[in-house]
Protein backbone atom coordinates (compact mmCIF):
# COMPACT_ATOMS: atom_id res chain seq x y z
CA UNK A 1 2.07 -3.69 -4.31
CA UNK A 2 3.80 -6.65 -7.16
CA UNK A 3 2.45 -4.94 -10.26
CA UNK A 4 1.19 -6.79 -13.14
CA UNK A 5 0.43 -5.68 -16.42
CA UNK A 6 -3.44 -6.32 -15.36
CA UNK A 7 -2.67 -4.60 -12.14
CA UNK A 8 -1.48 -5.05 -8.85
CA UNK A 9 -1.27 -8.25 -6.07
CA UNK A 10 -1.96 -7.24 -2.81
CA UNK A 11 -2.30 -9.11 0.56
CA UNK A 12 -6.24 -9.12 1.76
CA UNK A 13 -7.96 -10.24 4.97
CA UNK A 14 -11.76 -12.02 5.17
CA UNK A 15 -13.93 -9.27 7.40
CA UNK A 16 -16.40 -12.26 8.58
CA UNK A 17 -18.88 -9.32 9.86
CA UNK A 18 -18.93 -8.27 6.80
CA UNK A 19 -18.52 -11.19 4.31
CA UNK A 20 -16.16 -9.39 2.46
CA UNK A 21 -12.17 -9.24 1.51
CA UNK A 22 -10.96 -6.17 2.88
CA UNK A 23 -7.14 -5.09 0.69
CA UNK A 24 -4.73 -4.57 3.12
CA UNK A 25 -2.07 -1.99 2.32
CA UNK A 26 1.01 -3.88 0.51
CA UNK A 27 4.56 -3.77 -0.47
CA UNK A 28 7.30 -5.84 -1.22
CA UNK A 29 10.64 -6.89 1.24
CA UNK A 30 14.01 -7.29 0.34
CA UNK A 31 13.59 -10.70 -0.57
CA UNK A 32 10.26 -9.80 -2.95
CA UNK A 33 7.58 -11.37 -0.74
CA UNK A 34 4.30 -9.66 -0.35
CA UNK A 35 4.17 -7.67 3.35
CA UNK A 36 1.12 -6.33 4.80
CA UNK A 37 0.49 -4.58 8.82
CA UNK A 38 -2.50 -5.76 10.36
CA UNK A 39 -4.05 -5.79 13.56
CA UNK A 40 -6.52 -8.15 13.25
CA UNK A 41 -6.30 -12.15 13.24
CA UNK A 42 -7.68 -13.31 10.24
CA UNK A 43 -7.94 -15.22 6.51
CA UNK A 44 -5.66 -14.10 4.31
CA UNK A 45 -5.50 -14.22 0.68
CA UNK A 46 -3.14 -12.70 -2.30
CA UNK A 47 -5.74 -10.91 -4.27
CA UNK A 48 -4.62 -8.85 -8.19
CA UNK A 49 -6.75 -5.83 -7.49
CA UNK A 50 -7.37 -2.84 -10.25
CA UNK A 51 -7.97 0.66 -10.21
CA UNK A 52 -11.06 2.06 -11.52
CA UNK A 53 -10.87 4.53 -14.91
CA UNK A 54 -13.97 6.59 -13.10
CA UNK A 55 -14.39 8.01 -9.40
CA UNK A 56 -17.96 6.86 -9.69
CA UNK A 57 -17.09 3.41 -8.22
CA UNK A 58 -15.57 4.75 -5.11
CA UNK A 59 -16.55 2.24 -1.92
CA UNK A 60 -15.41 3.17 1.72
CA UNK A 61 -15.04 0.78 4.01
CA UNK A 62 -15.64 0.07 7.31
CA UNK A 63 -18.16 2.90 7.45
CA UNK A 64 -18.69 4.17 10.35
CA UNK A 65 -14.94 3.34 11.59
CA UNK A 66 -15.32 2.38 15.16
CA UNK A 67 -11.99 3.09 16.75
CA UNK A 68 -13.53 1.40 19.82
CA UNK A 69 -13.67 -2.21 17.63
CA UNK A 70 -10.45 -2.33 16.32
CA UNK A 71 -10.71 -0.33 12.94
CA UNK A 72 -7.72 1.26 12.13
CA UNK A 73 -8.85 3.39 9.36
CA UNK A 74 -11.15 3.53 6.24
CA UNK A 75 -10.03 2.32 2.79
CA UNK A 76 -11.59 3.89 -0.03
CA UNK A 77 -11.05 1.93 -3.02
CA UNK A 78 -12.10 1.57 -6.59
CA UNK A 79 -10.51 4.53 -7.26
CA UNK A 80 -8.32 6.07 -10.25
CA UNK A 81 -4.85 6.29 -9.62
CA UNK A 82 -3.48 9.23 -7.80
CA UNK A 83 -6.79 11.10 -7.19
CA UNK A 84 -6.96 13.18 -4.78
CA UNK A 85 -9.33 12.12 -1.69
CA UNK A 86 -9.93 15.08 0.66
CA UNK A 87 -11.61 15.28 4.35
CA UNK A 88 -14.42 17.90 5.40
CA UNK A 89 -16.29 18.27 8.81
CA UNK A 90 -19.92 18.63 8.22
CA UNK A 91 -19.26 22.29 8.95
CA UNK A 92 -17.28 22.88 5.85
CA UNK A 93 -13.82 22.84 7.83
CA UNK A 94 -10.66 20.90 6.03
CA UNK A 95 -9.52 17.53 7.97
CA UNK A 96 -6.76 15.97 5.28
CA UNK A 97 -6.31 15.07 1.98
CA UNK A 98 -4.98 11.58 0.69
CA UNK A 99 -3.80 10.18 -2.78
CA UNK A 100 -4.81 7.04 -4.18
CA UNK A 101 -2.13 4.68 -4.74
CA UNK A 102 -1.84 2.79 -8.07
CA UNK A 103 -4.31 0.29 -7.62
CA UNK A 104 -6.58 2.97 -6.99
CA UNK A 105 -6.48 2.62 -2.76
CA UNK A 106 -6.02 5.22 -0.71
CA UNK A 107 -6.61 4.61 3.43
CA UNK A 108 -7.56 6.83 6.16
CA UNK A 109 -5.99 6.72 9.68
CA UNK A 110 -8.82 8.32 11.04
CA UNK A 111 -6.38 11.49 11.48
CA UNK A 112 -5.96 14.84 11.11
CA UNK A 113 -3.92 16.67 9.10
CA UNK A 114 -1.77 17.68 12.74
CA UNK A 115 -1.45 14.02 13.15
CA UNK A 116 -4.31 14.12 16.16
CA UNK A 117 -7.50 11.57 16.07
CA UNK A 118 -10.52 13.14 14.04
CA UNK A 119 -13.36 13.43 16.05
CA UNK A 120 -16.55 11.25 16.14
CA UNK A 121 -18.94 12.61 13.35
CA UNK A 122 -19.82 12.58 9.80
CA UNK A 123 -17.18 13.62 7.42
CA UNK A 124 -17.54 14.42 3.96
CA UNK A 125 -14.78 13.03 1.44
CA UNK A 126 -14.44 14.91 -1.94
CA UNK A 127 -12.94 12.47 -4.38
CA UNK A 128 -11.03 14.12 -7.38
CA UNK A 129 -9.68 12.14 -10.65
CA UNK A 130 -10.88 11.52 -13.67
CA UNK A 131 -14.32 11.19 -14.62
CA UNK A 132 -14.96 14.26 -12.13
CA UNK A 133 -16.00 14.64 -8.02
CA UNK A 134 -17.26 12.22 -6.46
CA UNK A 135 -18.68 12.83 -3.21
CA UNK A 136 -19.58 10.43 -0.19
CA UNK A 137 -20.02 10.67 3.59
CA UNK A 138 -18.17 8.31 6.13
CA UNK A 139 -18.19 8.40 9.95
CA UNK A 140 -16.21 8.18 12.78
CA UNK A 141 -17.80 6.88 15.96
CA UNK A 142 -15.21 6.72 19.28
């Protein structure tokens, strides 16, 4: 993402299911423009997005990811910097673990840590930074 000291533009598209901006994971070409991947048609917007000081403000989106629909992945954001986001079953068994970025984003490709699809279930996500553990379920439905 184009840091600023307030923190960081990134590309966004308008979920209309939702009614909501979804941040799209961003970086800069060779000539400086702003560069997102997407697989969905949609409104787009630049967007200066901020990383929370706390993981108490951690928000997962879409949730359940429907694979099925078009979902990619889930983006956790509102998140500190460089936490660490990791990926149970609901029997206790690892999946992955993710970092945050620096404006506090870290997505999901709704795979394991082999590189294979995760299975359709509830996972629990442990998220680690300051201000403590935060954690929250998300699902998977194929």
């Amino acid at each position: 993402p184009f840091s600023h000291a307030n923190g960081a533009y990134v590309l966004a598209r308008y979920d209309a299911d939702r009614g909501a901006w979804v941040t799209l994971r961003t970086r800069r070409d060779a000539t400086g423009a702003l560069v997102a991947d997407t697989d969905h048609l949609s409104l787009f917007q630049v967007m200066q997005v901020s990383a929370s000081a706390t993981t108490k403000n951690v928000i997962a989106f879409p949730n359940p990811a429907r694979p099925a629909r078009g979902h990619a992945g889930i983006t956790f954001s509102q998140i500190p910097p460089d936490s660490s986001v990791k990926f149970f079953t609901a029997a206790g068994e690892f999946v992955r673990e993710l970092r945050a970025d620096v404006t506090g984003v870290a997505v999901w490709d709704l795979k394991n840590r082999d590189g294979n699809a995760a299975a359709s279930g509830v996972y629990f996500v442990i998220v680690d930074g300051p201000g403590g553990e935060e954690v929250i379920k998300v699902a998977v439905q194929r």
